[in-house]
PDB file of N, CA and C in Angstrom:
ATOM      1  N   UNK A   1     186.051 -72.779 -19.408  1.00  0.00           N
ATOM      2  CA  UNK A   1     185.795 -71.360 -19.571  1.00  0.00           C
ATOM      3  C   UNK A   1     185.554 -70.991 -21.033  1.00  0.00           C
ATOM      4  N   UNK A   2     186.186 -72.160 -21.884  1.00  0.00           N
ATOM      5  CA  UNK A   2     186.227 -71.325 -23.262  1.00  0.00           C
ATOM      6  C   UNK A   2     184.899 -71.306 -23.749  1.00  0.00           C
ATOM      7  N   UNK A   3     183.724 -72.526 -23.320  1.00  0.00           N
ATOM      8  CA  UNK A   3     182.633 -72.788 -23.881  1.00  0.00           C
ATOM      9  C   UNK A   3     181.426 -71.609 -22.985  1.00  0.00           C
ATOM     10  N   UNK A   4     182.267 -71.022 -21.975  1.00  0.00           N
ATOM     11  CA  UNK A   4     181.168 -69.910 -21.553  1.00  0.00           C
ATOM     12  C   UNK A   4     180.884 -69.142 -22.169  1.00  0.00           C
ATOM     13  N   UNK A   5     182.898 -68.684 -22.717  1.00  0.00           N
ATOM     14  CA  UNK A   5     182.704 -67.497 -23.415  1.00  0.00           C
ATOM     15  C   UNK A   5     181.921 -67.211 -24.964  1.00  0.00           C
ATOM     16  N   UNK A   6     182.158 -68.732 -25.387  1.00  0.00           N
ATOM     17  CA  UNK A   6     181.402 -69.206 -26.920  1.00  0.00           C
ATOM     18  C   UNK A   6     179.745 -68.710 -26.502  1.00  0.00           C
ATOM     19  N   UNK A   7     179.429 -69.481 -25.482  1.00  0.00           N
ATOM     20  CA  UNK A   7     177.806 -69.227 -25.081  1.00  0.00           C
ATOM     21  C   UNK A   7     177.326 -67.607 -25.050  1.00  0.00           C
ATOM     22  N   UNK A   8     178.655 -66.888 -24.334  1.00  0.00           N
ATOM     23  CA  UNK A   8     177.975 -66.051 -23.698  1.00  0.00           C
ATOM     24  C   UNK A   8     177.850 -64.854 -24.923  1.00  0.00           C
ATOM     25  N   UNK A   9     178.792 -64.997 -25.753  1.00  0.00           N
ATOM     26  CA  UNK A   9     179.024 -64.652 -27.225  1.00  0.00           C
ATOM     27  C   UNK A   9     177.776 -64.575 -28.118  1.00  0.00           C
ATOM     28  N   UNK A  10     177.009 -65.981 -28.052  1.00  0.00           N
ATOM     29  CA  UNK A  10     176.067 -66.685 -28.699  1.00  0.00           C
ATOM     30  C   UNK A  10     175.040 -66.018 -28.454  1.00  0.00           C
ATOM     31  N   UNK A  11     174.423 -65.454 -27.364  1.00  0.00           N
ATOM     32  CA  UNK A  11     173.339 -65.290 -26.713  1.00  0.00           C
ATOM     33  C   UNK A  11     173.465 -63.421 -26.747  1.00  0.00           C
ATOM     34  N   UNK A  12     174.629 -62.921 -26.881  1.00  0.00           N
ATOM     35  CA  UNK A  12     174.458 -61.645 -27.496  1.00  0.00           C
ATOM     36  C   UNK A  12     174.575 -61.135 -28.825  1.00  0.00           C
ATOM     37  N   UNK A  13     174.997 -62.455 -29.349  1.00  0.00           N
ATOM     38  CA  UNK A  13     174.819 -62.193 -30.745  1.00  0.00           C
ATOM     39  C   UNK A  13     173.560 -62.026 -31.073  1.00  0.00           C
ATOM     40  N   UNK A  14     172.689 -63.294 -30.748  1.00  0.00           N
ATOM     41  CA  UNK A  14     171.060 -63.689 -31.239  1.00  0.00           C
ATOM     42  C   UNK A  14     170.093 -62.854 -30.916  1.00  0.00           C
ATOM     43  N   UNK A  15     170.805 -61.404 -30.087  1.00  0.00           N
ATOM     44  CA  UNK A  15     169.573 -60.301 -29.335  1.00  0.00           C
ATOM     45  C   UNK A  15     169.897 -59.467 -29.887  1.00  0.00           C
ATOM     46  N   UNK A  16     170.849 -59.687 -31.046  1.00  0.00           N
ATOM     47  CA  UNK A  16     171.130 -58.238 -31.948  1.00  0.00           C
ATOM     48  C   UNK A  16     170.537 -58.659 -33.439  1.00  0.00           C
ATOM     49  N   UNK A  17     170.756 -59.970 -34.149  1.00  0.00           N
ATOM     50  CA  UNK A  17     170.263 -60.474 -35.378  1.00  0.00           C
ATOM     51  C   UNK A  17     168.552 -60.696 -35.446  1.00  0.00           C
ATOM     52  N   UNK A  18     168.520 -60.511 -36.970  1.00  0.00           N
ATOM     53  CA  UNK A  18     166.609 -61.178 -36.947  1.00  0.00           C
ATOM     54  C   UNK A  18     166.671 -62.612 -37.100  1.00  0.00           C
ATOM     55  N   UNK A  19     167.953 -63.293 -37.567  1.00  0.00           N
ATOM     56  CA  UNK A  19     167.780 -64.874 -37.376  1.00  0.00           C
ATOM     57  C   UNK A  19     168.391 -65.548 -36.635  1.00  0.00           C
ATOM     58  N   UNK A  20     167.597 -65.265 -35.089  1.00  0.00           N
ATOM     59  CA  UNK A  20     168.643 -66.226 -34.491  1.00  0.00           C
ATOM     60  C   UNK A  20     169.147 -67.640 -34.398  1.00  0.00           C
ATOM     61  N   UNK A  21     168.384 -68.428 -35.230  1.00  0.00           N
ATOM     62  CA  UNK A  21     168.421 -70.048 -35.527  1.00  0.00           C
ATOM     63  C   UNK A  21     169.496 -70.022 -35.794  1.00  0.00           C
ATOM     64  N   UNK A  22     170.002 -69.235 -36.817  1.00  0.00           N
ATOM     65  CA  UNK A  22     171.425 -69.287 -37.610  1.00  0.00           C
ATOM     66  C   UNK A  22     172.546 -68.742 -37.130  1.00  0.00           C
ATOM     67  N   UNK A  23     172.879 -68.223 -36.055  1.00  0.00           N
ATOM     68  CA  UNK A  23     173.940 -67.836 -35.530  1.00  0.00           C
ATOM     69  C   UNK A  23     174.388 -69.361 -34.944  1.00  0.00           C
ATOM     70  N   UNK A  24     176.150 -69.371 -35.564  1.00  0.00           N
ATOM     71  CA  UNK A  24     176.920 -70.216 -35.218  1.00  0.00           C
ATOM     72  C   UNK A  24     178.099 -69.383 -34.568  1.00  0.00           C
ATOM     73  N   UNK A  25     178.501 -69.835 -33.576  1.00  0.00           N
ATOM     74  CA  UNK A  25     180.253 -69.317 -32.798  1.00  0.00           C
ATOM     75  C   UNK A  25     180.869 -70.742 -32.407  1.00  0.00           C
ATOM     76  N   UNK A  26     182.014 -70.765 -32.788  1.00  0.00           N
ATOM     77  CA  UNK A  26     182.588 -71.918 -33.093  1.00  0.00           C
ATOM     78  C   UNK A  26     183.927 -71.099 -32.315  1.00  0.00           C
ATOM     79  N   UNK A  27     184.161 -72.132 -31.260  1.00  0.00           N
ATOM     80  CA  UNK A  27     186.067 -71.841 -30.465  1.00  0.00           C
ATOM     81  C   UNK A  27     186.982 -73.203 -30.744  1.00  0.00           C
ATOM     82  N   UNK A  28     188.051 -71.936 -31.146  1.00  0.00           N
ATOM     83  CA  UNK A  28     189.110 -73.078 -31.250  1.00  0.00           C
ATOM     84  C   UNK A  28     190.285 -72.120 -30.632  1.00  0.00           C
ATOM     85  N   UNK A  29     191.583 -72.910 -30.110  1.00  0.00           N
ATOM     86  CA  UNK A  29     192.969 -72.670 -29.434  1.00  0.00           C
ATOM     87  C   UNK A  29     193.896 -72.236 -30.796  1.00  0.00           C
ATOM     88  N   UNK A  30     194.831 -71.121 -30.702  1.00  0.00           N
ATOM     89  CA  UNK A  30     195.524 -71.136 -31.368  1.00  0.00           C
ATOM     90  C   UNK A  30     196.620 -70.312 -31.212  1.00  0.00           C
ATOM     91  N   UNK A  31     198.031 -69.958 -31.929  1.00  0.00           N
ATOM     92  CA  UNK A  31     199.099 -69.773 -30.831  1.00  0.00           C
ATOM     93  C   UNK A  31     198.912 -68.318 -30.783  1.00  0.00           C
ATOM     94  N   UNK A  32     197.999 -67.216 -31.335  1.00  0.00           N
ATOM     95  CA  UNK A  32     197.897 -66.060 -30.404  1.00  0.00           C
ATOM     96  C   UNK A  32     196.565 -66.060 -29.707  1.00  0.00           C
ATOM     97  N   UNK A  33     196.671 -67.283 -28.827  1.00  0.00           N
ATOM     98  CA  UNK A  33     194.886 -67.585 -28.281  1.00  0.00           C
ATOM     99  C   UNK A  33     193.999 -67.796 -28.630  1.00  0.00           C
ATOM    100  N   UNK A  34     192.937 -67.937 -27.932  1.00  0.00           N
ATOM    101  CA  UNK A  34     191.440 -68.507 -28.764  1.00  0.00           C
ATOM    102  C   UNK A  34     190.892 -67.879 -29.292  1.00  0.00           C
ATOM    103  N   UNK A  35     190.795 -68.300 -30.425  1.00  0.00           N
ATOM    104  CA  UNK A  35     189.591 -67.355 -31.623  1.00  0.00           C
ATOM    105  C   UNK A  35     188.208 -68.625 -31.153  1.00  0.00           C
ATOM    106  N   UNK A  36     187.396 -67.495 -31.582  1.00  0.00           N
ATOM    107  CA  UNK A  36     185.861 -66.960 -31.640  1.00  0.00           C
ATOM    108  C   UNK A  36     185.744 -66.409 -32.818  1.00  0.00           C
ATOM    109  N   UNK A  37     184.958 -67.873 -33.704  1.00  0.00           N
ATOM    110  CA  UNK A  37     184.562 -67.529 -35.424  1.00  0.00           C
ATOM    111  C   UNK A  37     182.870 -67.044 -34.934  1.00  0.00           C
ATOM    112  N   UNK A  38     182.098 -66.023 -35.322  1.00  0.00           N
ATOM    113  CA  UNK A  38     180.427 -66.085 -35.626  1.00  0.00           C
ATOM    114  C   UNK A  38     180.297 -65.765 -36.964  1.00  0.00           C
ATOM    115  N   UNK A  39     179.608 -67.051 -37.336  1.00  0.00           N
ATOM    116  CA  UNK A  39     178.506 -66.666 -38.899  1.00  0.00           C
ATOM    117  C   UNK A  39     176.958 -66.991 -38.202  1.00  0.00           C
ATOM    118  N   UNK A  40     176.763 -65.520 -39.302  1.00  0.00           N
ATOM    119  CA  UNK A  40     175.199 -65.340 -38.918  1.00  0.00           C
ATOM    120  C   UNK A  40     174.771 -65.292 -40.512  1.00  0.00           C
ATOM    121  N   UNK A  41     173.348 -65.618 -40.788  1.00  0.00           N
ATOM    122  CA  UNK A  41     172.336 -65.176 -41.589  1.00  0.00           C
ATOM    123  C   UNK A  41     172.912 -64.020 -42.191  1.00  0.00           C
ATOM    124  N   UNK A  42     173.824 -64.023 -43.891  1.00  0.00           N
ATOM    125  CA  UNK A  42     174.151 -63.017 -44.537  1.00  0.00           C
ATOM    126  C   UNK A  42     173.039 -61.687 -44.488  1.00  0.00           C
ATOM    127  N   UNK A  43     172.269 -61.681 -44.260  1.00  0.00           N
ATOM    128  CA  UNK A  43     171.316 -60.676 -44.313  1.00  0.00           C
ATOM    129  C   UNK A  43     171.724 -59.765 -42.840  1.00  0.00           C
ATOM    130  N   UNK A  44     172.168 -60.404 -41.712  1.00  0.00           N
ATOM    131  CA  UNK A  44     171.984 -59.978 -40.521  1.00  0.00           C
ATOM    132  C   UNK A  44     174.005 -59.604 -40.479  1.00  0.00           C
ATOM    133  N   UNK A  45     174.847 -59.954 -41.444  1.00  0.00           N
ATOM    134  CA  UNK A  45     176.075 -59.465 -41.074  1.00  0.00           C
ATOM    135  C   UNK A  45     176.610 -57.950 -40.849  1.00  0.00           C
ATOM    136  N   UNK A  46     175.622 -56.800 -41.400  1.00  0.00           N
ATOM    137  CA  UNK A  46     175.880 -55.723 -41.203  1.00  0.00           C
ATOM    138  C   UNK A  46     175.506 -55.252 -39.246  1.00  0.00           C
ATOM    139  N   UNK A  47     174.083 -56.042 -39.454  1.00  0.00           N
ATOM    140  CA  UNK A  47     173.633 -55.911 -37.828  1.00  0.00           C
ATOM    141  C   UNK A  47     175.073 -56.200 -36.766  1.00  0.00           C
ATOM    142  N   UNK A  48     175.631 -57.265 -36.981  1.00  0.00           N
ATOM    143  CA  UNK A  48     176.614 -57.579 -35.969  1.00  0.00           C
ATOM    144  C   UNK A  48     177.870 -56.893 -35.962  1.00  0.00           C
ATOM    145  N   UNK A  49     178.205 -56.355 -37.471  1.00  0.00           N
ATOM    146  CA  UNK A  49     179.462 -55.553 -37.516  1.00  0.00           C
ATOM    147  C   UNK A  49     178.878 -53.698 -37.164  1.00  0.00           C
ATOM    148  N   UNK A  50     177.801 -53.641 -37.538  1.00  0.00           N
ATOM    149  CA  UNK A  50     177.781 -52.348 -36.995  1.00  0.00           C
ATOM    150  C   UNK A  50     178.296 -51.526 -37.850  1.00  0.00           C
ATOM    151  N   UNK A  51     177.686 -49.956 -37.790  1.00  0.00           N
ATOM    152  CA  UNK A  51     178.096 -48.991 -38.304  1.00  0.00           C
ATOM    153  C   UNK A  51     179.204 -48.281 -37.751  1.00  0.00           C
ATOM    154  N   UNK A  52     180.568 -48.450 -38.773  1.00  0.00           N
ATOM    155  CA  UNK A  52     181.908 -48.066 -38.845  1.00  0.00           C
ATOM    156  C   UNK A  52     182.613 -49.174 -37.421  1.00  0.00           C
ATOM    157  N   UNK A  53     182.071 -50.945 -37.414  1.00  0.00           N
ATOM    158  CA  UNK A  53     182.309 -51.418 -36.881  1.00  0.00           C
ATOM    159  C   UNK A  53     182.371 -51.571 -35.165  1.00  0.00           C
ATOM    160  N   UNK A  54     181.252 -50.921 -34.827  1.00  0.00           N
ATOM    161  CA  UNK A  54     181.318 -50.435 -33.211  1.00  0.00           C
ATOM    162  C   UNK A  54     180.440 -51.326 -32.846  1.00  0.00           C
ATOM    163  N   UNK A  55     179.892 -52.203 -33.158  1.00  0.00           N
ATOM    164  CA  UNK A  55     178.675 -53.595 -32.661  1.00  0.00           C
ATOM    165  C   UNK A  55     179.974 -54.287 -32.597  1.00  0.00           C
ATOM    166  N   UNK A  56     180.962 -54.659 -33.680  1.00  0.00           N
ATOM    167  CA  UNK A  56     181.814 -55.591 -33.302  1.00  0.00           C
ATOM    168  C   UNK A  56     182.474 -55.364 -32.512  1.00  0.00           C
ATOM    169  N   UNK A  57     183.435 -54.013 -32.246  1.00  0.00           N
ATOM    170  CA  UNK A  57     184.338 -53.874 -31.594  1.00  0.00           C
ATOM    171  C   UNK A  57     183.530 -54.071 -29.980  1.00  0.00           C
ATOM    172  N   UNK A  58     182.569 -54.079 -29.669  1.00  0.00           N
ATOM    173  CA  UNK A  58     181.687 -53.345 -28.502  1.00  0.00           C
ATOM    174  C   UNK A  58     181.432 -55.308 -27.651  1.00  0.00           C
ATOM    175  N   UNK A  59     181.415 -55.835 -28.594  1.00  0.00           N
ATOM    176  CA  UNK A  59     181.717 -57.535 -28.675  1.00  0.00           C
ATOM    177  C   UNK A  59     182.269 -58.197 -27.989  1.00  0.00           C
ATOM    178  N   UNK A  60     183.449 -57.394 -28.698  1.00  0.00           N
ATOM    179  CA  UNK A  60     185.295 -57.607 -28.259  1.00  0.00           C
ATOM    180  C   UNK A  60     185.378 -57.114 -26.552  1.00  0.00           C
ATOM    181  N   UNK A  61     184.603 -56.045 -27.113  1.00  0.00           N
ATOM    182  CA  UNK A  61     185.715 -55.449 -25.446  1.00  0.00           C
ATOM    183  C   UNK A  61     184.477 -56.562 -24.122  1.00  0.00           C
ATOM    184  N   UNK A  62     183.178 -56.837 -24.301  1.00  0.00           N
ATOM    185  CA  UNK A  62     182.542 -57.250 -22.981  1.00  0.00           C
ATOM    186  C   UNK A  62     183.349 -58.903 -23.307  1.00  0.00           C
ATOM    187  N   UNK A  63     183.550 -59.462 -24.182  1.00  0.00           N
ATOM    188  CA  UNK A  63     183.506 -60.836 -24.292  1.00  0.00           C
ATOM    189  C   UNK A  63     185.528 -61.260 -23.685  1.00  0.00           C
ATOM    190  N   UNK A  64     186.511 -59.425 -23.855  1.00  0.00           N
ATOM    191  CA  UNK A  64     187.501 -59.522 -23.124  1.00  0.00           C
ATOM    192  C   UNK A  64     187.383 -59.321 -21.812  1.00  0.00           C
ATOM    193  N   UNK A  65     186.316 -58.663 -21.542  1.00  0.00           N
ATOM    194  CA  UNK A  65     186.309 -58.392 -20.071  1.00  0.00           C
ATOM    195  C   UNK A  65     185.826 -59.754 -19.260  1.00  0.00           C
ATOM    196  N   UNK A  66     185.816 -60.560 -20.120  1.00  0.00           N
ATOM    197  CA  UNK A  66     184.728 -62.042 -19.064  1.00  0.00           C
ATOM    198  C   UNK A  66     186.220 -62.997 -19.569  1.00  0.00           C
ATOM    199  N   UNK A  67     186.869 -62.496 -20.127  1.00  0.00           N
ATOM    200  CA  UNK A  67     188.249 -63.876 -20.418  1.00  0.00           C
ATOM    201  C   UNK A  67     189.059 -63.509 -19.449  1.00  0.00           C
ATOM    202  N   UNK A  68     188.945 -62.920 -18.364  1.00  0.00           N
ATOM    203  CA  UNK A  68     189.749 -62.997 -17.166  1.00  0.00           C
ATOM    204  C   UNK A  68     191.108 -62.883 -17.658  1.00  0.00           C
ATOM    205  N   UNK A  69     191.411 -61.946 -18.721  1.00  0.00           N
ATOM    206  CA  UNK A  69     192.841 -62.055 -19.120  1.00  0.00           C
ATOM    207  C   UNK A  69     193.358 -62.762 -19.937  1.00  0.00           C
ATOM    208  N   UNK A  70     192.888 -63.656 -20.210  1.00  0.00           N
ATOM    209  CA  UNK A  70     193.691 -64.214 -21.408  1.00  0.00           C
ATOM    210  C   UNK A  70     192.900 -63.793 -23.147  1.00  0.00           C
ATOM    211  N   UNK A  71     193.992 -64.099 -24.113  1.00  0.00           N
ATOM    212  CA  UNK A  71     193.901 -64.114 -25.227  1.00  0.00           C
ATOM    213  C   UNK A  71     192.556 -64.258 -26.313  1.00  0.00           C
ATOM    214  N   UNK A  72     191.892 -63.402 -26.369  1.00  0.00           N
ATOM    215  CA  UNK A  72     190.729 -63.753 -26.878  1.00  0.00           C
ATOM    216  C   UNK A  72     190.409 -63.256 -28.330  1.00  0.00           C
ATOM    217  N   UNK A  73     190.180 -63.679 -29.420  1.00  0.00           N
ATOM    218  CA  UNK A  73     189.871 -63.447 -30.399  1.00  0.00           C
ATOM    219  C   UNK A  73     188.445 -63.436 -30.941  1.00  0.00           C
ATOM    220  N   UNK A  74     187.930 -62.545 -31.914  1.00  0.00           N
ATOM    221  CA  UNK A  74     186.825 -62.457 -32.415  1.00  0.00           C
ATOM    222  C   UNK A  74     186.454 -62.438 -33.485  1.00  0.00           C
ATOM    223  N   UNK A  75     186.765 -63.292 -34.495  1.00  0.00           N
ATOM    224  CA  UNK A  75     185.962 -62.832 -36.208  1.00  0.00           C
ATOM    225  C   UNK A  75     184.546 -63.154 -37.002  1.00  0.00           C
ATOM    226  N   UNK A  76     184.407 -62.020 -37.080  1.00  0.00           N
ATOM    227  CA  UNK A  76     182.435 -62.215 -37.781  1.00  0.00           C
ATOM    228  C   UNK A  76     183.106 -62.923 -39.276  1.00  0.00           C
ATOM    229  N   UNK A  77     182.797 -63.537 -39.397  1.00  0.00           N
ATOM    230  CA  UNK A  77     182.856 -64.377 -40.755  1.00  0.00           C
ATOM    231  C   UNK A  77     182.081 -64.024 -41.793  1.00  0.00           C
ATOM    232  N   UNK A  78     182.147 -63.962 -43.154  1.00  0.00           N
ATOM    233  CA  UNK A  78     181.546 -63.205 -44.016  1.00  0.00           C
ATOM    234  C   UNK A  78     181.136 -64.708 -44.732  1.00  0.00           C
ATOM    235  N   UNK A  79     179.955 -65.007 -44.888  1.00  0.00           N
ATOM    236  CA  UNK A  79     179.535 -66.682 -45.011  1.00  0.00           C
ATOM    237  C   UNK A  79     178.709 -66.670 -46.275  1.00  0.00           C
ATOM    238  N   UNK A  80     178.650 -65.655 -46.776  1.00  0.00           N
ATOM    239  CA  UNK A  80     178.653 -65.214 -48.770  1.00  0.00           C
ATOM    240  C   UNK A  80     179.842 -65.677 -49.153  1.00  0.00           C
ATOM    241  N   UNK A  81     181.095 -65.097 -48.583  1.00  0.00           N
ATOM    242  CA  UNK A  81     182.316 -65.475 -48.838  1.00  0.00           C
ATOM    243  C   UNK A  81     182.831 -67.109 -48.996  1.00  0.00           C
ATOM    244  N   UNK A  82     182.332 -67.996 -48.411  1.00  0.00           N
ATOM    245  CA  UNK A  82     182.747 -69.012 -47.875  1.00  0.00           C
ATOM    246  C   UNK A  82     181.792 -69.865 -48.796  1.00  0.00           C
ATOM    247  N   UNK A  83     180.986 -69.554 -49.150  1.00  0.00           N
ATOM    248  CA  UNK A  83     180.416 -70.196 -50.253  1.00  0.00           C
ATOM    249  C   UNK A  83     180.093 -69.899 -51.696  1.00  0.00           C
ATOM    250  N   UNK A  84     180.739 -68.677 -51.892  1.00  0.00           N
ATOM    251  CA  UNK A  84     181.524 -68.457 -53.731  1.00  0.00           C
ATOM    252  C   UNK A  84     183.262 -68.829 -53.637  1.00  0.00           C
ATOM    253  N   UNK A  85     183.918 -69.360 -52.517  1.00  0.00           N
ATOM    254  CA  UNK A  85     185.091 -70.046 -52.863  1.00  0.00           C
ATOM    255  C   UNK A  85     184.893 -70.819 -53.142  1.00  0.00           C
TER     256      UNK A  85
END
């Protein structure tokens, strides 16, 4: 199930960004449930977070409604960030 939800993640990410080559969602287990990392094309990170964050939150709630209940996490990754550390 976890790799549906990665997919199904994936495929609404790439219909909101202009680069979809570059969208990555990466799942991993962890002890308050599975996180769901997406880095996209720094140019396209405002597209996915949305104005006053309602693309992301809007994310969250369809990608909780398909985890049948369990623990689901979501962070847009800021991937400017990750490469001036």
């Amino acid at each position: 199930m976890a790799a549906s939800l990665a997919a199904a993640l994936t495929h609404l990410v790439k219909g909101i960004v202009e680069h979809p080559d570059e969208v990555r969602v990466t799942s991993s287990d962890t002890a308050r449930g599975e996180l769901l990392e997406v880095r996209v094309h720094p140019s396209d990170l405002g597209r996915v977070i949305g104005r006053g964050g309602r693309t992301a939150q809007s994310l969250r709630t369809v990608i909780g409604a398909m985890s049948e209940g369990r623990r689901v996490r979501i962070d847009v990754v800021d991937t400017d960030a990750d490469e001036s550390a």
